[in-house]
N, C-alpha and C. Protein backbone atom coordinates (compact mmCIF):
# COMPACT_ATOMS: atom_id res chain seq x y z
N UNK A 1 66.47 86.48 95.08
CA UNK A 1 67.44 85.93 94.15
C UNK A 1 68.25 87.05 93.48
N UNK A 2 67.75 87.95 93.07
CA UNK A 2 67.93 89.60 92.67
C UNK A 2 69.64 89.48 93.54
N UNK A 3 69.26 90.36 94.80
CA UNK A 3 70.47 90.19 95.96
C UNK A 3 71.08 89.35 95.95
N UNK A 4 71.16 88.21 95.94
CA UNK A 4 71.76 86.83 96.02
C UNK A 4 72.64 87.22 94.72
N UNK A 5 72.07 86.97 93.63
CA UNK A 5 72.91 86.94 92.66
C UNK A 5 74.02 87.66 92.22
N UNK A 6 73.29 89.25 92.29
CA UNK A 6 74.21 90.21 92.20
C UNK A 6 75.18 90.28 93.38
N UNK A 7 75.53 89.98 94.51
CA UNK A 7 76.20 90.16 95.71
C UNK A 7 77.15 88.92 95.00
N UNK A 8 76.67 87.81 94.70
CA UNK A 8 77.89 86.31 94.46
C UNK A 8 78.76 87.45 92.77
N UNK A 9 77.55 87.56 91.85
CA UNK A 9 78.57 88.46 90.88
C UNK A 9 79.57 89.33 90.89
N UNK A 10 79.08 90.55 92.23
CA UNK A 10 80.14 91.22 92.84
C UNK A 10 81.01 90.70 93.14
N UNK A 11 81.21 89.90 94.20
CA UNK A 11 82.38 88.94 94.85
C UNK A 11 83.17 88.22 93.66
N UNK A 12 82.94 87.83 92.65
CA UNK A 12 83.57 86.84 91.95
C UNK A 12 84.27 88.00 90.51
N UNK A 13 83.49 89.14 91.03
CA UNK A 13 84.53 90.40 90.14
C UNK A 13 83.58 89.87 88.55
N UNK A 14 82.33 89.58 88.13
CA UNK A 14 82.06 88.94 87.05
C UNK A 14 80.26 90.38 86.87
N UNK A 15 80.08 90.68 85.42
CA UNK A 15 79.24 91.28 85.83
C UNK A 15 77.71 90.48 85.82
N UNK A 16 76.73 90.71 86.91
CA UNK A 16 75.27 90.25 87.05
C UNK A 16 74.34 89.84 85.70
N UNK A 17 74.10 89.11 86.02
CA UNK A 17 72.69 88.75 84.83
C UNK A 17 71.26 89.21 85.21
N UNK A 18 71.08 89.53 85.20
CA UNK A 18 69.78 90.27 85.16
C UNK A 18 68.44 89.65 84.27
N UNK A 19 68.87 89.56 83.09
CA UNK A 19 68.04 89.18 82.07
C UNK A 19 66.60 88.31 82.63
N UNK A 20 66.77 87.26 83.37
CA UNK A 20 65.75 86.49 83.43
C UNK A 20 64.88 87.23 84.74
N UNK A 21 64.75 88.12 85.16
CA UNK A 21 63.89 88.19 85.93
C UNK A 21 62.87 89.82 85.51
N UNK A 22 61.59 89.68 85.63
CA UNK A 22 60.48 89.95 84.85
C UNK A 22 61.02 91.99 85.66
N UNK A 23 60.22 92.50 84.55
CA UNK A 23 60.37 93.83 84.33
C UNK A 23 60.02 94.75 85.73
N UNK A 24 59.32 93.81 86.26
CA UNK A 24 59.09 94.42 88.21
C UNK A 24 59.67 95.15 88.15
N UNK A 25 60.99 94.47 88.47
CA UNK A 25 62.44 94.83 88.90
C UNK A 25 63.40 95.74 88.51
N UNK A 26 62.91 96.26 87.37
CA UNK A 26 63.71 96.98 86.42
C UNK A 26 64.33 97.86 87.14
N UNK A 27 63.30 99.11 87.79
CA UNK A 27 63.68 100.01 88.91
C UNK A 27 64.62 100.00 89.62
N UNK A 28 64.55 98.42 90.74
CA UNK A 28 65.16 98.22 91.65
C UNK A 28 66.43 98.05 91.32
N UNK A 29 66.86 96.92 89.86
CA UNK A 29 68.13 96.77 89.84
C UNK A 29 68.36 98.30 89.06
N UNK A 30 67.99 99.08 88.77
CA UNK A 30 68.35 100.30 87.71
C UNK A 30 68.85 101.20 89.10
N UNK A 31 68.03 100.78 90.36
CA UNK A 31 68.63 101.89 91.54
C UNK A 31 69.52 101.31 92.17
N UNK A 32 69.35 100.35 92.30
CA UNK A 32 70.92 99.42 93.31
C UNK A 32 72.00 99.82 92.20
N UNK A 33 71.93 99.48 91.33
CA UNK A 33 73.02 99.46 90.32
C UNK A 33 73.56 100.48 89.94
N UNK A 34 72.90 101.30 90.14
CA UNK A 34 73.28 103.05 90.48
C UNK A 34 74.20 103.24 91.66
N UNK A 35 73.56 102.78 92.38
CA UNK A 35 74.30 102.90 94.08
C UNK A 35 75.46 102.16 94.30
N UNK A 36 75.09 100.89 93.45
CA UNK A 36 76.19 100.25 93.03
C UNK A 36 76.00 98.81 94.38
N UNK A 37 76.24 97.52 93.91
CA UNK A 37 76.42 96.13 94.80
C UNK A 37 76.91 96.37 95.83
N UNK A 38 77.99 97.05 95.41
CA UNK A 38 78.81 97.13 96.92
C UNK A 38 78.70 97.16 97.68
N UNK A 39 77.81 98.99 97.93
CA UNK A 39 77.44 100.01 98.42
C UNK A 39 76.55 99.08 99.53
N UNK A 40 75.90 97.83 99.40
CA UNK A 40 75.24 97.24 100.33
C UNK A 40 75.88 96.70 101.66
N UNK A 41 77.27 96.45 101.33
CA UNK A 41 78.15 96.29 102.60
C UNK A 41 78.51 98.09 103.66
N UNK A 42 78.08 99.13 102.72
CA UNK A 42 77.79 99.81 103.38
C UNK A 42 76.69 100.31 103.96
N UNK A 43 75.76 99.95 103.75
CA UNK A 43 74.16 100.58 104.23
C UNK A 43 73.56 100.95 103.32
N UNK A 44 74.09 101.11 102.26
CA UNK A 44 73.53 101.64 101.16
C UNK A 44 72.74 101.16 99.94
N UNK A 45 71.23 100.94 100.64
CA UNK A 45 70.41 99.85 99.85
C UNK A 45 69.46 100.99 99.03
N UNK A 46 68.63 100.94 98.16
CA UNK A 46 67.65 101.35 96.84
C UNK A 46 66.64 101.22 98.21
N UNK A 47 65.78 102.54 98.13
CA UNK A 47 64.41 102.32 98.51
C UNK A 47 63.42 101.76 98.01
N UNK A 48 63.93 100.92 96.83
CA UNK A 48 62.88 100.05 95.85
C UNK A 48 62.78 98.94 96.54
N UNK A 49 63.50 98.40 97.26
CA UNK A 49 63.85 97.03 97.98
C UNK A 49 62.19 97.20 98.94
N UNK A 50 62.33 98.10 99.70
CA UNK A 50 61.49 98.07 100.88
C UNK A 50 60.11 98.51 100.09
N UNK A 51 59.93 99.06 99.37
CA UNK A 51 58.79 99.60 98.52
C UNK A 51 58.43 98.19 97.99
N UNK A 52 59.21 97.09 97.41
CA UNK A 52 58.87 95.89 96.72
C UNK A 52 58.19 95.24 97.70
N UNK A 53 58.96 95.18 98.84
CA UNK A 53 58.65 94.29 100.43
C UNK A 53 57.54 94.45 100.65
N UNK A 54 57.14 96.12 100.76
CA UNK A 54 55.63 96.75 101.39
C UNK A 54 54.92 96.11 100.03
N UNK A 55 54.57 96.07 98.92
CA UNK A 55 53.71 95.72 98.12
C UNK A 55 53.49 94.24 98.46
N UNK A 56 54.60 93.53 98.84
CA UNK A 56 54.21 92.01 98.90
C UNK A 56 53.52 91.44 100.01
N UNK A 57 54.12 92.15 101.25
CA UNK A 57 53.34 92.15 102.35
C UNK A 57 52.35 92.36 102.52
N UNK A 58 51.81 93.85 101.61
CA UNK A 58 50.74 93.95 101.45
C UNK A 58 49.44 93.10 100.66
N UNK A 59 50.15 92.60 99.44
CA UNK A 59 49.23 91.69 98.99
C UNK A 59 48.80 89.78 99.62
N UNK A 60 50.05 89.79 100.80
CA UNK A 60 49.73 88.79 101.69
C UNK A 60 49.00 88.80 102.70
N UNK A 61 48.55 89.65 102.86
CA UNK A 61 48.12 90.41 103.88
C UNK A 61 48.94 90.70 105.59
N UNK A 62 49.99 90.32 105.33
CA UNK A 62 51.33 90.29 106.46
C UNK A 62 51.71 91.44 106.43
N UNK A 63 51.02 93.01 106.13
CA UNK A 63 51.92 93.95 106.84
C UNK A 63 51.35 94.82 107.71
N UNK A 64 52.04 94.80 108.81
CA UNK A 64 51.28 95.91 109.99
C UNK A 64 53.12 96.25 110.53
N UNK A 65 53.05 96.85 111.81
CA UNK A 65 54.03 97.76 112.41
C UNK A 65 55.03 96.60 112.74
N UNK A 66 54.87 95.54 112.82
CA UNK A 66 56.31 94.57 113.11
C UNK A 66 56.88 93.84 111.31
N UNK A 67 55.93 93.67 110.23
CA UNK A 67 56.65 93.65 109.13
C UNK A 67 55.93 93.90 108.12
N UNK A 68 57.35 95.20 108.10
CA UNK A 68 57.97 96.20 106.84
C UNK A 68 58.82 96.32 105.75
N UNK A 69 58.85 96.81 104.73
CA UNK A 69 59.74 96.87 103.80
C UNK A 69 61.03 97.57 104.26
N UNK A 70 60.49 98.71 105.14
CA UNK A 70 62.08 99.53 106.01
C UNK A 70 62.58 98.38 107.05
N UNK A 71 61.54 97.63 107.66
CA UNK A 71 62.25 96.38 108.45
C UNK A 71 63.03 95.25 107.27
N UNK A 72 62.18 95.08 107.06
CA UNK A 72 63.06 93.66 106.14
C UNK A 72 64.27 94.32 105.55
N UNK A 73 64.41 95.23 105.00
CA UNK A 73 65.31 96.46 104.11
C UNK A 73 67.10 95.84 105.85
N UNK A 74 66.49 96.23 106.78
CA UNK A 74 67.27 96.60 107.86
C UNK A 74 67.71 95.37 108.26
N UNK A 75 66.92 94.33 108.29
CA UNK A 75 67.23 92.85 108.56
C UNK A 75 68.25 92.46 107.43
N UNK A 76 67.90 92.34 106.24
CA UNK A 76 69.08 92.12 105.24
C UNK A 76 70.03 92.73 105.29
N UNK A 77 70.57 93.86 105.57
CA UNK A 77 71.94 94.59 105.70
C UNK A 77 72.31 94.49 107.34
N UNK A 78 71.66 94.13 108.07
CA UNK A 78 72.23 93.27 109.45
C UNK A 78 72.55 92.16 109.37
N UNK A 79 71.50 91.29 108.47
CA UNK A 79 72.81 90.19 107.87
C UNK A 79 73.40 90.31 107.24
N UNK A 80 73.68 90.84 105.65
CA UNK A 80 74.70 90.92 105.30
C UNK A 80 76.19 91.70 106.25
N UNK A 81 75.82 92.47 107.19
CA UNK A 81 76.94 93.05 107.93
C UNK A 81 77.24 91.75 108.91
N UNK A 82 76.32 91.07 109.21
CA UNK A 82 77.13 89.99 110.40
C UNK A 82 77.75 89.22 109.53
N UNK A 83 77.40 88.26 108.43
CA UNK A 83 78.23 87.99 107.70
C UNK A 83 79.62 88.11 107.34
N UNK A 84 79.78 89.82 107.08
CA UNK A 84 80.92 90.42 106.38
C UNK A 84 81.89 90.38 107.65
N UNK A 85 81.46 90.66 108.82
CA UNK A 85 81.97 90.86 110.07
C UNK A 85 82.70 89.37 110.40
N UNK A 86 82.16 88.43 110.19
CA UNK A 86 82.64 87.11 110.22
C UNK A 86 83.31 86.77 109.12
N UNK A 87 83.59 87.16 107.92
CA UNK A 87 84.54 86.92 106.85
C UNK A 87 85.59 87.62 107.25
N UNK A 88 85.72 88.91 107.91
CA UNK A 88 86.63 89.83 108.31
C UNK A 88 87.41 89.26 109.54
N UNK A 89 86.60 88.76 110.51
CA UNK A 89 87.37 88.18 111.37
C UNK A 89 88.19 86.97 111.44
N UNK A 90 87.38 85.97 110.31
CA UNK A 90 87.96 84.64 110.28
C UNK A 90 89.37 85.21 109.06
N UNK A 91 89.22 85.85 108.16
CA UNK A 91 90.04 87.05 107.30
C UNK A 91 91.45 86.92 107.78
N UNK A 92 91.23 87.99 109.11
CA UNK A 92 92.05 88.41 110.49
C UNK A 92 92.97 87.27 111.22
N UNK A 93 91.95 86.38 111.47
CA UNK A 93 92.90 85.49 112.44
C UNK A 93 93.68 84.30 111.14
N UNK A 94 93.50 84.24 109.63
CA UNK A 94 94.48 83.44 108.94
C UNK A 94 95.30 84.40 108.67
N UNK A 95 95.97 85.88 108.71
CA UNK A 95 96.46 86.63 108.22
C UNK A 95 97.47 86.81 109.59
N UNK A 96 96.51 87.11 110.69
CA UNK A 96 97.26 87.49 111.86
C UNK A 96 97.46 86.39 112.72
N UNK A 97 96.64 85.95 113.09
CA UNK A 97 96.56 84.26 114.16
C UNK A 97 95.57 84.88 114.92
N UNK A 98 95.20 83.44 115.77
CA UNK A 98 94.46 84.06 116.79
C UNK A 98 94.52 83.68 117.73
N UNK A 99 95.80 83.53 118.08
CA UNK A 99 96.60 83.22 119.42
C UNK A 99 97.59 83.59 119.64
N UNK A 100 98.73 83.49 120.39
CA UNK A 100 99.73 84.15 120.64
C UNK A 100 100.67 82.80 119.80
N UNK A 101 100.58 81.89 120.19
CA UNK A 101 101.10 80.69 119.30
C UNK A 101 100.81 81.09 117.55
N UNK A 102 99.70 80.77 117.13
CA UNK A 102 99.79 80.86 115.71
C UNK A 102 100.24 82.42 115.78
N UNK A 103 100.04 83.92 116.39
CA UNK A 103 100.63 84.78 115.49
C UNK A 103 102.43 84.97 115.72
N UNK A 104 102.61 84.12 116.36
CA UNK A 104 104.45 83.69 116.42
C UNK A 104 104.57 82.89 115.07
N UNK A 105 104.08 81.65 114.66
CA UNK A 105 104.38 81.16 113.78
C UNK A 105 104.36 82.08 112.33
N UNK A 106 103.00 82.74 112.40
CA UNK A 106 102.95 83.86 110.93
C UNK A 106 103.95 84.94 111.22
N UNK A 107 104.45 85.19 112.24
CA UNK A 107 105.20 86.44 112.09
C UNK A 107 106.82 85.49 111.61
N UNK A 108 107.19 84.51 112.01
CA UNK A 108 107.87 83.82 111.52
C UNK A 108 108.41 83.47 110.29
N UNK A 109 107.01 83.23 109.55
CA UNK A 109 107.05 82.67 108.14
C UNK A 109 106.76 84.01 107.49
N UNK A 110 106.55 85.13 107.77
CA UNK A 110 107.00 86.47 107.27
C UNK A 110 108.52 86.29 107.50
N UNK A 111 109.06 86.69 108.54
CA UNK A 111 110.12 87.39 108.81
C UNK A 111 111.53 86.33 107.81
N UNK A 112 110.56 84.96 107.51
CA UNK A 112 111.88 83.91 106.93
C UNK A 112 111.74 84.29 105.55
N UNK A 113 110.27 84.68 105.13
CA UNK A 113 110.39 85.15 103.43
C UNK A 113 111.46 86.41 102.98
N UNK A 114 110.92 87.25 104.15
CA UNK A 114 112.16 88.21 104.25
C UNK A 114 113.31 88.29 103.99
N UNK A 115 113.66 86.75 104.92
CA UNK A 115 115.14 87.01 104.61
C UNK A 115 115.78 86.63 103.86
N UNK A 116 114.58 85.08 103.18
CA UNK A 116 115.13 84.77 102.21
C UNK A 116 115.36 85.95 101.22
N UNK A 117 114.40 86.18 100.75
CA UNK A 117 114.39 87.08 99.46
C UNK A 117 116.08 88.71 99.59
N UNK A 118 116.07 88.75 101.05
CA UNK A 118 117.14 89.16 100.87
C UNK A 118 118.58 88.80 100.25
N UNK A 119 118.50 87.75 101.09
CA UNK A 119 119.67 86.78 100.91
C UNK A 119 119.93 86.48 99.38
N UNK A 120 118.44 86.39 98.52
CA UNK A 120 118.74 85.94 97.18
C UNK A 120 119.17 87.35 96.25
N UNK A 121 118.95 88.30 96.99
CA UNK A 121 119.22 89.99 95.91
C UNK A 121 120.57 90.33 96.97
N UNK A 122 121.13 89.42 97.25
CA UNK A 122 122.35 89.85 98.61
C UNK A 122 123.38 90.45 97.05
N UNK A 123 123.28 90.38 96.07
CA UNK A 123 124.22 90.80 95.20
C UNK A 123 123.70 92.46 94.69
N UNK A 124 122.78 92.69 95.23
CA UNK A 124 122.04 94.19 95.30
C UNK A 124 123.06 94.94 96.49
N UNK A 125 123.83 94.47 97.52
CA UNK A 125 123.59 94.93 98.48
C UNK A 125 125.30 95.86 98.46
N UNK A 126 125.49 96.76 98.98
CA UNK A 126 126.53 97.48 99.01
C UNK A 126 127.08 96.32 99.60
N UNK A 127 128.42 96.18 99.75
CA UNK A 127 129.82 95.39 100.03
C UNK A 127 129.85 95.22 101.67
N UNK A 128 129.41 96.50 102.20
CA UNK A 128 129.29 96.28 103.90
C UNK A 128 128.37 95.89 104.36
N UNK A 129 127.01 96.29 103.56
CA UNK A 129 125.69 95.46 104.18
C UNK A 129 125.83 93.95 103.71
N UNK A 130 126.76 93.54 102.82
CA UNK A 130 126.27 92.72 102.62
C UNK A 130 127.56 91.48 103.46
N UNK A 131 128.57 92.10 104.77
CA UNK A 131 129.13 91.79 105.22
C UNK A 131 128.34 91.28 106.74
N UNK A 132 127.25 91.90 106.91
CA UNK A 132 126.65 91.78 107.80
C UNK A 132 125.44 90.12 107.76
N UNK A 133 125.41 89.57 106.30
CA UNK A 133 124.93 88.53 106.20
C UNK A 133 125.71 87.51 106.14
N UNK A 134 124.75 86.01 106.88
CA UNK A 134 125.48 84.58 107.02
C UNK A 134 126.33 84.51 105.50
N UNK A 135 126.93 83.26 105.58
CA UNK A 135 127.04 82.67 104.23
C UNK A 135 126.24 81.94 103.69
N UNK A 136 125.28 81.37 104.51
CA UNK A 136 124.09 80.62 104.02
C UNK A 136 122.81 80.97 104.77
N UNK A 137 122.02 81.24 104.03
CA UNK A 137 120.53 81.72 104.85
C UNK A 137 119.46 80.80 105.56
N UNK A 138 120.24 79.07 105.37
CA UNK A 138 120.13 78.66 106.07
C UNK A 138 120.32 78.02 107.42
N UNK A 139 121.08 78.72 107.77
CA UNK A 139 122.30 78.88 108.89
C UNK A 139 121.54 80.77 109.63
N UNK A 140 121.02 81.52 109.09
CA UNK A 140 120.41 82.27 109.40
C UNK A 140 119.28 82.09 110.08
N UNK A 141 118.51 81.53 109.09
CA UNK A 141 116.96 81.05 109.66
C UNK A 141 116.95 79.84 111.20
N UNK A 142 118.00 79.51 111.68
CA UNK A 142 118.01 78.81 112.59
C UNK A 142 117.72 79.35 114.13
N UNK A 143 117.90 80.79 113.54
CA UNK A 143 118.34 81.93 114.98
C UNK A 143 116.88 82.21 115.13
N UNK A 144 116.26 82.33 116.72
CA UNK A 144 114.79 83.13 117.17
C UNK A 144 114.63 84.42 116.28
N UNK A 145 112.81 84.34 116.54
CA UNK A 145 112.85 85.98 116.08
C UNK A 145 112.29 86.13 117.35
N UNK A 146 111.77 85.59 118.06
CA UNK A 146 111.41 86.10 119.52
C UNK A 146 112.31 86.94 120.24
N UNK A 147 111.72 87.49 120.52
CA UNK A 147 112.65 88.80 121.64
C UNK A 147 112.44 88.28 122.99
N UNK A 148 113.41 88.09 123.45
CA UNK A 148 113.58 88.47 125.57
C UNK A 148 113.36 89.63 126.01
């Protein structure tokens, strides 16, 4: 819950509560929090994590050479990286497309904000550039941006 919480606090830009969970922990969040939330989308986890893991395992009697506190430690930042990897990609394809169809349409609805916003500061524009624009920018926007 520790991770959980602080990772949703990070994301939402708000700082962690901490308070309710018993003095165990103190360490752990005193070393993550050092290293900083983030730092977990980079690899960069508190060796308190896996030290907590090995004590619990140990008192379950569940730890031998397949589960570890350096394993479990490695499993959580492989998920959190597949995760991030899938926010990044799904990210990617509303930004870029993920087809040749949708990234025609986004390069589109770029290239029309463009021109609007030109068209509306067209009184910015020196006297000759601004000879080179329609009289109406909607009479502009009618023309391809596709290239032959």
């Amino acid at each position: 819950m520790i991770l959980l919480s602080a990772l949703d606090a990070w994301l939402h830009d708000t700082p962690p509560d901490f308070s309710t969970y018993p003095s165990l922990y103190s360490n752990l969040i005193y070393q993550q929090t050092q290293i900083g939330w983030r730092q977990l989308f980079n690899g960069r986890i508190s060796t308190e994590w896996s030290r907590l893991q090995d004590d619990y395992l140990l008192q379950q009697g569940l730890h031998n050479k397949k589960t570890t506190g350096k394993l479990w430690a490695t499993n959580i930042l492989s998920c959190i990286w597949d995760e991030w990897h899938l926010v990044w990609t799904i990210r990617n394809e509303v930004i870029h497309g993920h087809d040749q169809t949708s990234r025609n349409r986004i390069q589109r609805t770029m290239a029309e904000q463009e021109i609007r916003a030109i068209y509306q500061d067209r009184h910015l524009l020196l006297p000759a550039d601004q000879d080179h624009l329609f009289d109406d920018v909607e009479f502009h926007l009618t023309f391809s941006t596709i290239s032959l």
